[in-house]
PDB file of N, CA and C in Angstrom:
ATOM      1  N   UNK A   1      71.496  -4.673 -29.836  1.00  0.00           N
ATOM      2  CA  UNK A   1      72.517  -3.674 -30.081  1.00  0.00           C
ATOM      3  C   UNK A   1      72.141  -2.379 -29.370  1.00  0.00           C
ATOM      4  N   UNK A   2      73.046  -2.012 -29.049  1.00  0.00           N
ATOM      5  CA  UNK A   2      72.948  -0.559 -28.265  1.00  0.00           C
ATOM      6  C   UNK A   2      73.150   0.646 -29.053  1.00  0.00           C
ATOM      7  N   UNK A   3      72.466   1.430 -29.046  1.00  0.00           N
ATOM      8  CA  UNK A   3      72.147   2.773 -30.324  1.00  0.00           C
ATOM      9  C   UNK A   3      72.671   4.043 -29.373  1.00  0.00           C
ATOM     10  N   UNK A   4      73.766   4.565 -29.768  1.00  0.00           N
ATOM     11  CA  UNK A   4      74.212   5.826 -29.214  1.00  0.00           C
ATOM     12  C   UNK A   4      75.524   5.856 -29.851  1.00  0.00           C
ATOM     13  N   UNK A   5      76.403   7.034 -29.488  1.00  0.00           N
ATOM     14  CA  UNK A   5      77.718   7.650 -30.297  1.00  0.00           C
ATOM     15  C   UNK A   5      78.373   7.010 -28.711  1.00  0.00           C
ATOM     16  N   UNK A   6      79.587   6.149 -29.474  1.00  0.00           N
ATOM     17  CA  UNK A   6      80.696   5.929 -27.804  1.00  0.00           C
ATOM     18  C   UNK A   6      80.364   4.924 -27.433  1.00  0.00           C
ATOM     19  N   UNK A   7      81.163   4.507 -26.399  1.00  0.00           N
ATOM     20  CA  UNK A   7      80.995   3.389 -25.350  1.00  0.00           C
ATOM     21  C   UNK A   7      80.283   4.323 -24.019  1.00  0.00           C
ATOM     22  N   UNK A   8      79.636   3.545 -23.844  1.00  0.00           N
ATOM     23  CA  UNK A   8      78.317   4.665 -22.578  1.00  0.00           C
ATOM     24  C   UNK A   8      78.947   4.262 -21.518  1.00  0.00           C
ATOM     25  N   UNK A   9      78.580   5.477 -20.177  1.00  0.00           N
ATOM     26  CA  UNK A   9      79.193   5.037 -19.134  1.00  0.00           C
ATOM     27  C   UNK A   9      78.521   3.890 -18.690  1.00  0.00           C
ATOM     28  N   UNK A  10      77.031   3.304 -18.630  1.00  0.00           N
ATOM     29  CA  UNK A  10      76.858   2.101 -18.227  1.00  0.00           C
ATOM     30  C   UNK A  10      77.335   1.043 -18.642  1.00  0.00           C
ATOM     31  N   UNK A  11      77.826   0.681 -19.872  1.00  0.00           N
ATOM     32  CA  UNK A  11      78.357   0.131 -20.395  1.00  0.00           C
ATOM     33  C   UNK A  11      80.544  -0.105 -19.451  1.00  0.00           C
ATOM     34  N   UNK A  12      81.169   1.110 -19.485  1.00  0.00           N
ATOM     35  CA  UNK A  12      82.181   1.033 -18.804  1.00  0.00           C
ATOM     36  C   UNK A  12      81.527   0.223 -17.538  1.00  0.00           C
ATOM     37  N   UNK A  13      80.870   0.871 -16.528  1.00  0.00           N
ATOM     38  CA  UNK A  13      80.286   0.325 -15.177  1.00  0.00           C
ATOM     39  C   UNK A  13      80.478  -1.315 -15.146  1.00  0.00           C
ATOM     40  N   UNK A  14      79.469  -1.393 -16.253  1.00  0.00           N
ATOM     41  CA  UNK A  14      79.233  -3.255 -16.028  1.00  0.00           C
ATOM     42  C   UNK A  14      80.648  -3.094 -16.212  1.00  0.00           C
ATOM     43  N   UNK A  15      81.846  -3.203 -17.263  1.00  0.00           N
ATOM     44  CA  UNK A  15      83.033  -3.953 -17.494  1.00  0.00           C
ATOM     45  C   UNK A  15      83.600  -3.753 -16.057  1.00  0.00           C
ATOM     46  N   UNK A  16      83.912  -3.132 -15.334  1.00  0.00           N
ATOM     47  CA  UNK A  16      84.195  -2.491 -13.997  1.00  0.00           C
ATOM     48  C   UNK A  16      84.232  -3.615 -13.410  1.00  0.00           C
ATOM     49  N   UNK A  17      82.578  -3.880 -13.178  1.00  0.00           N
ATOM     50  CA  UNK A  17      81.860  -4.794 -12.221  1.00  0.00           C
ATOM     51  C   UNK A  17      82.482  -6.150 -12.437  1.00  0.00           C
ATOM     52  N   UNK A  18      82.264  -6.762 -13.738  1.00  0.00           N
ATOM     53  CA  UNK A  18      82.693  -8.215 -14.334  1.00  0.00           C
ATOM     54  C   UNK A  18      84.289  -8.711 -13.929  1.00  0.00           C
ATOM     55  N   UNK A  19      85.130  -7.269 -14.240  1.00  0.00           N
ATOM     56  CA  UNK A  19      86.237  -7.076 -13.624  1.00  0.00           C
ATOM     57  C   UNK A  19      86.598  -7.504 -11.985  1.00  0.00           C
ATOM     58  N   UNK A  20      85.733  -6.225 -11.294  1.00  0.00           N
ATOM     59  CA  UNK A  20      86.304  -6.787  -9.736  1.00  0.00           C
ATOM     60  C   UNK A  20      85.328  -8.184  -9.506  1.00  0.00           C
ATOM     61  N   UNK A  21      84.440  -8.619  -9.855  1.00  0.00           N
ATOM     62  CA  UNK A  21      83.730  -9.517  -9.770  1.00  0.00           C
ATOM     63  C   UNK A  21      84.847 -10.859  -9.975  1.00  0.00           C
ATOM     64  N   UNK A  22      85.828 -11.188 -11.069  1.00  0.00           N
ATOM     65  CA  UNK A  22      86.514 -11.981 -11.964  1.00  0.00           C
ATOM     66  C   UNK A  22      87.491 -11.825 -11.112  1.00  0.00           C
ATOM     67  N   UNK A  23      88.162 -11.043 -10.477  1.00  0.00           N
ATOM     68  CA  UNK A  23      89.385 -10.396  -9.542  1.00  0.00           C
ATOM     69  C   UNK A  23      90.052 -10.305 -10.618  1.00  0.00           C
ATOM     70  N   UNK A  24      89.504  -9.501 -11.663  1.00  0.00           N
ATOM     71  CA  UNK A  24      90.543  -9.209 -13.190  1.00  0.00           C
ATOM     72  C   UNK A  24      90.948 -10.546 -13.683  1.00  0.00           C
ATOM     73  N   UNK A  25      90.655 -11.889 -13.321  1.00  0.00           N
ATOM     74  CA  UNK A  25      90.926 -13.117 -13.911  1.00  0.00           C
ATOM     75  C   UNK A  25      90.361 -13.319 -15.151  1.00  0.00           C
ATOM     76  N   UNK A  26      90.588 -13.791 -16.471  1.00  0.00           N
ATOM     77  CA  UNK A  26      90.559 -14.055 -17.813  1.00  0.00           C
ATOM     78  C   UNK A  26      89.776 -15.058 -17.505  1.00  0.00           C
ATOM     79  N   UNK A  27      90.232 -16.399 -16.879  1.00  0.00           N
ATOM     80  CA  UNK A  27      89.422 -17.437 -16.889  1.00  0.00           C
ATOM     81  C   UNK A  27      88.262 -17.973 -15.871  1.00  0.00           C
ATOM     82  N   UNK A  28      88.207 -16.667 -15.093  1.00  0.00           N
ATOM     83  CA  UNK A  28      87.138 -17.313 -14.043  1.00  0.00           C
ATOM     84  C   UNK A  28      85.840 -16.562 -14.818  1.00  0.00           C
ATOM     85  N   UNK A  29      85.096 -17.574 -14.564  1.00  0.00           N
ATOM     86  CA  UNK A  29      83.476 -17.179 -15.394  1.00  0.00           C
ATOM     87  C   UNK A  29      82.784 -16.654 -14.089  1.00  0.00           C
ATOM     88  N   UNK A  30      82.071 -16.039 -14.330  1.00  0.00           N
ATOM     89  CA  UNK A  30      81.286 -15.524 -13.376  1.00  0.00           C
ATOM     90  C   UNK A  30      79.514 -15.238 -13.988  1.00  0.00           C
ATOM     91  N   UNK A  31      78.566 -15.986 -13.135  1.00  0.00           N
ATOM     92  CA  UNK A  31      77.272 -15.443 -13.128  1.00  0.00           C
ATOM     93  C   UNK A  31      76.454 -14.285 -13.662  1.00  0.00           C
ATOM     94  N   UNK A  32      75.878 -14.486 -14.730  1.00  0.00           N
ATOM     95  CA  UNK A  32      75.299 -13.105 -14.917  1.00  0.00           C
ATOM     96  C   UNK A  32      74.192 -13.451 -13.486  1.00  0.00           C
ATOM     97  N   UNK A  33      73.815 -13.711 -13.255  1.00  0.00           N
ATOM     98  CA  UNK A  33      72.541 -13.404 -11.995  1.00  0.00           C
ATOM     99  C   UNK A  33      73.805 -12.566 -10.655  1.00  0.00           C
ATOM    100  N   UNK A  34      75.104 -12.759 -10.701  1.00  0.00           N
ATOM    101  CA  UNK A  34      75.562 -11.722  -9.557  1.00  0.00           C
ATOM    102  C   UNK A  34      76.041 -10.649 -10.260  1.00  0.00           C
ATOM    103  N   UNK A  35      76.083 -10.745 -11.355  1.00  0.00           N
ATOM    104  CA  UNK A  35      76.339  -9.627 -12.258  1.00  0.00           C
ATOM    105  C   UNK A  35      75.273  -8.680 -11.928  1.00  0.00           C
ATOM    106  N   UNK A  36      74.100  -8.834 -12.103  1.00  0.00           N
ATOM    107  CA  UNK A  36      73.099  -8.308 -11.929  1.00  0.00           C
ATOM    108  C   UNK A  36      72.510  -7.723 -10.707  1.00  0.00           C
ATOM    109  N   UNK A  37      73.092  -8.988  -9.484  1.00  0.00           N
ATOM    110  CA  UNK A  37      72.609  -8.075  -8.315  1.00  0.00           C
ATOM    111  C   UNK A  37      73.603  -7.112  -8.141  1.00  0.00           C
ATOM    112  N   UNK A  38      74.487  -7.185  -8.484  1.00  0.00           N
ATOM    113  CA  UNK A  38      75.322  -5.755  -8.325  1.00  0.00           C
ATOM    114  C   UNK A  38      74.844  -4.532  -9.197  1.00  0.00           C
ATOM    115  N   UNK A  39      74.367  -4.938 -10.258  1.00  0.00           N
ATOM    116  CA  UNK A  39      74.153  -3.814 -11.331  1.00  0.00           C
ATOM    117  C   UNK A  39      72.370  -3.687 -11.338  1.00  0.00           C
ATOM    118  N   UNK A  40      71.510  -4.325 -10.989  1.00  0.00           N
ATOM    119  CA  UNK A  40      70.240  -4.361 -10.626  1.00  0.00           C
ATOM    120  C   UNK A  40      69.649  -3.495 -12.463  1.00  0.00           C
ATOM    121  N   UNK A  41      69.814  -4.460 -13.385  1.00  0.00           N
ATOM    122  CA  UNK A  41      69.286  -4.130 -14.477  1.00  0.00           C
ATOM    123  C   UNK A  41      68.103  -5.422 -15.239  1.00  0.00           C
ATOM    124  N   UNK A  42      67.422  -4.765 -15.600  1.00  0.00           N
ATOM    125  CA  UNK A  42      66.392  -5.866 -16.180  1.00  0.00           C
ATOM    126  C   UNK A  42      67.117  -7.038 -17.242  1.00  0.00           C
ATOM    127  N   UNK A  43      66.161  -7.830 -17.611  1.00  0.00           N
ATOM    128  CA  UNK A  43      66.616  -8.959 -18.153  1.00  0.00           C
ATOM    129  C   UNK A  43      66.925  -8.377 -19.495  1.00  0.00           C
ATOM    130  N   UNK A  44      66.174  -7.808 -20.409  1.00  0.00           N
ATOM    131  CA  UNK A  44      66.127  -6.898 -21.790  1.00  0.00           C
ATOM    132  C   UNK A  44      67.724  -6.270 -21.865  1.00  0.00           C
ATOM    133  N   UNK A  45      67.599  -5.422 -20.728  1.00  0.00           N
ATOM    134  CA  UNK A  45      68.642  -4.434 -20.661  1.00  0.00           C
ATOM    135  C   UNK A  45      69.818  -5.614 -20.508  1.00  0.00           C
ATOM    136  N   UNK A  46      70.154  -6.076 -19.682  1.00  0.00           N
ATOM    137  CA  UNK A  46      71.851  -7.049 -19.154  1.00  0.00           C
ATOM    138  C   UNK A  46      71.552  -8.148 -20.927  1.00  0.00           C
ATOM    139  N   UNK A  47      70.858  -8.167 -21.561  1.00  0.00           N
ATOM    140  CA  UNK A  47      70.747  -9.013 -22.565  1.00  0.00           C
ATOM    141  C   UNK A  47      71.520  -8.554 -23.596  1.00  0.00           C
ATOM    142  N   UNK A  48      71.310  -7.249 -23.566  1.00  0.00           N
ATOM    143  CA  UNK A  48      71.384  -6.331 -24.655  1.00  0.00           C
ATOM    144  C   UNK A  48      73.047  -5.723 -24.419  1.00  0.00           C
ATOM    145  N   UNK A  49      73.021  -6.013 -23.358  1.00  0.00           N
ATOM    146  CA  UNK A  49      74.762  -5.164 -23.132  1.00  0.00           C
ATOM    147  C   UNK A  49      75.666  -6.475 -22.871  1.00  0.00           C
ATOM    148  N   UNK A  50      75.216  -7.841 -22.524  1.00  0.00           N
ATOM    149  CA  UNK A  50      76.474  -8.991 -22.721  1.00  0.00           C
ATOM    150  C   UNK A  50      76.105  -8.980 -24.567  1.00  0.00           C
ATOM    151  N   UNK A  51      75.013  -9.001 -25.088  1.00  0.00           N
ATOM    152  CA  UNK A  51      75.364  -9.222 -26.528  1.00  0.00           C
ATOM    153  C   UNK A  51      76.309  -8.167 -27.160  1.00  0.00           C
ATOM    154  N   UNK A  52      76.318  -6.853 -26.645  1.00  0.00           N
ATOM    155  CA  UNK A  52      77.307  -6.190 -27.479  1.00  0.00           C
ATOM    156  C   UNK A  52      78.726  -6.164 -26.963  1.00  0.00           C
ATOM    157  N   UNK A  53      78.759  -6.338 -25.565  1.00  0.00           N
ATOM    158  CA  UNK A  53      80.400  -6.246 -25.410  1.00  0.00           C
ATOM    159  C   UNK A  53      80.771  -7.205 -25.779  1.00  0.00           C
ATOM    160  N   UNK A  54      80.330  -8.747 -25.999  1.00  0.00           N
ATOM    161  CA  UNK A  54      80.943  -9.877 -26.307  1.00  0.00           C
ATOM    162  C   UNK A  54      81.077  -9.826 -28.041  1.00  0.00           C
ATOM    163  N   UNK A  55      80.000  -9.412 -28.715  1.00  0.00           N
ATOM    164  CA  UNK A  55      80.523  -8.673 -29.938  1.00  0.00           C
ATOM    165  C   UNK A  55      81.377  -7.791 -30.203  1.00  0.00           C
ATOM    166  N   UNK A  56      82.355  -6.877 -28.872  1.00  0.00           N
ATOM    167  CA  UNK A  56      82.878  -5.781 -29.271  1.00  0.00           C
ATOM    168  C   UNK A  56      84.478  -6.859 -28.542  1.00  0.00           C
ATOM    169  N   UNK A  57      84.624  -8.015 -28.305  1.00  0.00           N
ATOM    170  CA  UNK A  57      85.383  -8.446 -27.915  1.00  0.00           C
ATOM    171  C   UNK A  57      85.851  -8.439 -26.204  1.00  0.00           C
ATOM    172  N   UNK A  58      84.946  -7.530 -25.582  1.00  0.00           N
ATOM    173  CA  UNK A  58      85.643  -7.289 -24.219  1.00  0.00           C
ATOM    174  C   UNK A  58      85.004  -8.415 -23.226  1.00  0.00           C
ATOM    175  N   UNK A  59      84.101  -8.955 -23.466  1.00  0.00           N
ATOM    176  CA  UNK A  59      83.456 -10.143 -22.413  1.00  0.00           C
ATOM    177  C   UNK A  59      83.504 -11.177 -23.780  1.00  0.00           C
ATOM    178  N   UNK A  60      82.931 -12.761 -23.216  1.00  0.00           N
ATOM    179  CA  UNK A  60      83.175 -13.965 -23.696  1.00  0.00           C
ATOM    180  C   UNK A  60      81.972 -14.844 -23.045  1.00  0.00           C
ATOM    181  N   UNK A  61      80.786 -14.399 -23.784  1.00  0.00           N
ATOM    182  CA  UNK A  61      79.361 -15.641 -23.137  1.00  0.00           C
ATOM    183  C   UNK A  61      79.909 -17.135 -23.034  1.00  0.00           C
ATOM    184  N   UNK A  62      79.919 -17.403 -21.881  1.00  0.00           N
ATOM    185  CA  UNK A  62      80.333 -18.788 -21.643  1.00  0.00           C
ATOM    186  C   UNK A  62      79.347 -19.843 -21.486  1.00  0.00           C
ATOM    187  N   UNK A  63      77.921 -19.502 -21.108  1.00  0.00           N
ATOM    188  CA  UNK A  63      76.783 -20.656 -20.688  1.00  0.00           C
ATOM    189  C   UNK A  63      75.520 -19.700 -20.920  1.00  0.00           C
ATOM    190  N   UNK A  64      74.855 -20.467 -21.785  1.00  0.00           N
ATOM    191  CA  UNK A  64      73.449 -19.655 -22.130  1.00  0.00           C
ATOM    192  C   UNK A  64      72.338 -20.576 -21.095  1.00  0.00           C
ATOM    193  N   UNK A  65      71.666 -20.141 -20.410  1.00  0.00           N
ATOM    194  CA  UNK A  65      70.456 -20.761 -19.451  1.00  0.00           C
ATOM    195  C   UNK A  65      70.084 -19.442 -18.291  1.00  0.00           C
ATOM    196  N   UNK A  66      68.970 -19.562 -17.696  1.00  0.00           N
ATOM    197  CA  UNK A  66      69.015 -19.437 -16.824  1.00  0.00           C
ATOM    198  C   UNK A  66      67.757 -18.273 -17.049  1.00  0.00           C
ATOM    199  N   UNK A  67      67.473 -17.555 -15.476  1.00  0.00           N
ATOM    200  CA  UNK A  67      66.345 -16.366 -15.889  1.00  0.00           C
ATOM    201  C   UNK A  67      66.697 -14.948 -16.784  1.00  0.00           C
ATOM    202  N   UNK A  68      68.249 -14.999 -16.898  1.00  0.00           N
ATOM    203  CA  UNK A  68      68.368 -13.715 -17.505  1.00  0.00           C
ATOM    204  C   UNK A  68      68.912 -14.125 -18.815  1.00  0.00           C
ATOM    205  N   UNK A  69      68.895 -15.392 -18.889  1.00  0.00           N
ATOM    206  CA  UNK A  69      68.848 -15.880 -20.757  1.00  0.00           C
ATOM    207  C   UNK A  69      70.593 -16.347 -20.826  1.00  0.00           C
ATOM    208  N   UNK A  70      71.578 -15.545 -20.449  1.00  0.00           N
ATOM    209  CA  UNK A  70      72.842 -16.011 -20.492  1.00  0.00           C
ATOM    210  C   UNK A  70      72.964 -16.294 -19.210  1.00  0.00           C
ATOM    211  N   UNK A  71      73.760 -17.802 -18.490  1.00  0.00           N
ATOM    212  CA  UNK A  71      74.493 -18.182 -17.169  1.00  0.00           C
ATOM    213  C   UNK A  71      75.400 -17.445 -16.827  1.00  0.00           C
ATOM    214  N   UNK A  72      76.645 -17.471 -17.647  1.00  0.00           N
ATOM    215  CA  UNK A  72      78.243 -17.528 -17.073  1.00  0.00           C
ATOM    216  C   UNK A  72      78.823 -16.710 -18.446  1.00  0.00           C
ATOM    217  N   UNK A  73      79.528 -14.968 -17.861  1.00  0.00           N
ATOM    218  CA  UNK A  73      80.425 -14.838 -19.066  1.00  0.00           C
ATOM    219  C   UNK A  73      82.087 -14.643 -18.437  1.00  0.00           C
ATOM    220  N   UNK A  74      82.764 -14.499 -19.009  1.00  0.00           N
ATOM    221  CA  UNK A  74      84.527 -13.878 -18.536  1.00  0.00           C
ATOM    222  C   UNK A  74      84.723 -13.246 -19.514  1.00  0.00           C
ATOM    223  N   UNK A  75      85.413 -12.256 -18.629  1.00  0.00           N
ATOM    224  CA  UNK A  75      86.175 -10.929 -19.180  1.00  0.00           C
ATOM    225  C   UNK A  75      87.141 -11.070 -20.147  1.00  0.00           C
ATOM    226  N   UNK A  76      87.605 -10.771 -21.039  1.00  0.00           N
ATOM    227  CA  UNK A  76      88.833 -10.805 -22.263  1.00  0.00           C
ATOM    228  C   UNK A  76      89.857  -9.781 -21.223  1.00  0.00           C
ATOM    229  N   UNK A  77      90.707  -9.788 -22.064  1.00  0.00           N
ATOM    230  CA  UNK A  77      92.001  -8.843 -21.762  1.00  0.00           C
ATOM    231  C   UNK A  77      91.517  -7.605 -21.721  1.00  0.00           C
ATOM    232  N   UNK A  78      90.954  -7.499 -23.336  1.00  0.00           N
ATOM    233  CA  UNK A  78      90.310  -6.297 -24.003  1.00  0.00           C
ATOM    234  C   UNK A  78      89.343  -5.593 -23.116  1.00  0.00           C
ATOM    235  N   UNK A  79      89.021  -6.528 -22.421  1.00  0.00           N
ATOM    236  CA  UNK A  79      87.728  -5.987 -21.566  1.00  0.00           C
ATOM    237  C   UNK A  79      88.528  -5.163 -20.116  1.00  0.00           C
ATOM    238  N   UNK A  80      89.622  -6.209 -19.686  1.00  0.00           N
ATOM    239  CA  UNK A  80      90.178  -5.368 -18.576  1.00  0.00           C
ATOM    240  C   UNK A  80      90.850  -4.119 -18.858  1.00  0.00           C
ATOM    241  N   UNK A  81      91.164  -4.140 -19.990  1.00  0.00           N
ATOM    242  CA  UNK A  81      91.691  -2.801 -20.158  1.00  0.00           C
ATOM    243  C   UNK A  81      90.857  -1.498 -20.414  1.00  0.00           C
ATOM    244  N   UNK A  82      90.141  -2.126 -20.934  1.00  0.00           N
ATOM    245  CA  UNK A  82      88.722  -0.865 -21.385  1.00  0.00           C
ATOM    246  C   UNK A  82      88.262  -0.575 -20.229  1.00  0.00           C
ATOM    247  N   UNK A  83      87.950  -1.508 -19.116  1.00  0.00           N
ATOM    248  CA  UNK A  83      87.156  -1.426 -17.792  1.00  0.00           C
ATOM    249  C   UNK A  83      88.382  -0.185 -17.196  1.00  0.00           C
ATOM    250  N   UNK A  84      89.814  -0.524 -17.135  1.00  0.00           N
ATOM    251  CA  UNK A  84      90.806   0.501 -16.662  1.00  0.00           C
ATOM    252  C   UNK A  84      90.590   1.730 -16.921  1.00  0.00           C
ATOM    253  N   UNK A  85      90.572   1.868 -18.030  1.00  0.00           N
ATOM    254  CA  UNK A  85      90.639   3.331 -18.872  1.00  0.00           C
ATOM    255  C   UNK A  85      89.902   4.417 -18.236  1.00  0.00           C
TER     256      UNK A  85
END
C-alpha cells in the first residue's frame, strides 16, 4: 500500500503509460517488464503500485510470474479516465 494524502503524480504517470502502452484498449494486457522499461522503477516499488491501483479499480493483474512478480496487467475504464484527468 502506498502511504500519502491523494493519488501521487507517479502513480497518474504509470496509468498514462499502461494507457498509451494498451492504445487505451480495455482488453489488451500488456507486460509489466515494458511497463517498467518505460517507467524504470524497482521491483518493490512497480509491486507496490500494480497492488494498489488494481485495488483502487483502475488496472486488472492478469498473470502473476515473472522477475517483477506480476506478468501481464490491463487497464479498466476507470483507469483510462483517471490516466485523462
Amino acid at each position: 500500500m502506498i502511504i500519502g494524502g491523494g493519488f501521487s503524480e507517479k502513480n497518474k504517470r504509470f496509468l498514462e503509460t499502461v494507457a498509451e502502452l494498451s492504445g487505451r484498449d480495455v482488453k489488451k494486457r500488456i507486460a509489466v517488464k515494458q511497463i517498467n522499461n518505460a517507467m524504470e522503477l524497482d521491483r518493490t516499488e512497480i509491486k507496490n503500485i500494480l497492488e494498489y491501483l488494481d485495488e483502487l479499480g483502475y488496472l486488472k493483474i492478469k498473470t502473476i510470474g515473472g522477475p517483477l512478480l506480476y506478468g501481464h496487467v490491463s487497464i479498466t475504464q476507470e483507469g483510462l479516465e483517471k490516466a485523462a484527468e
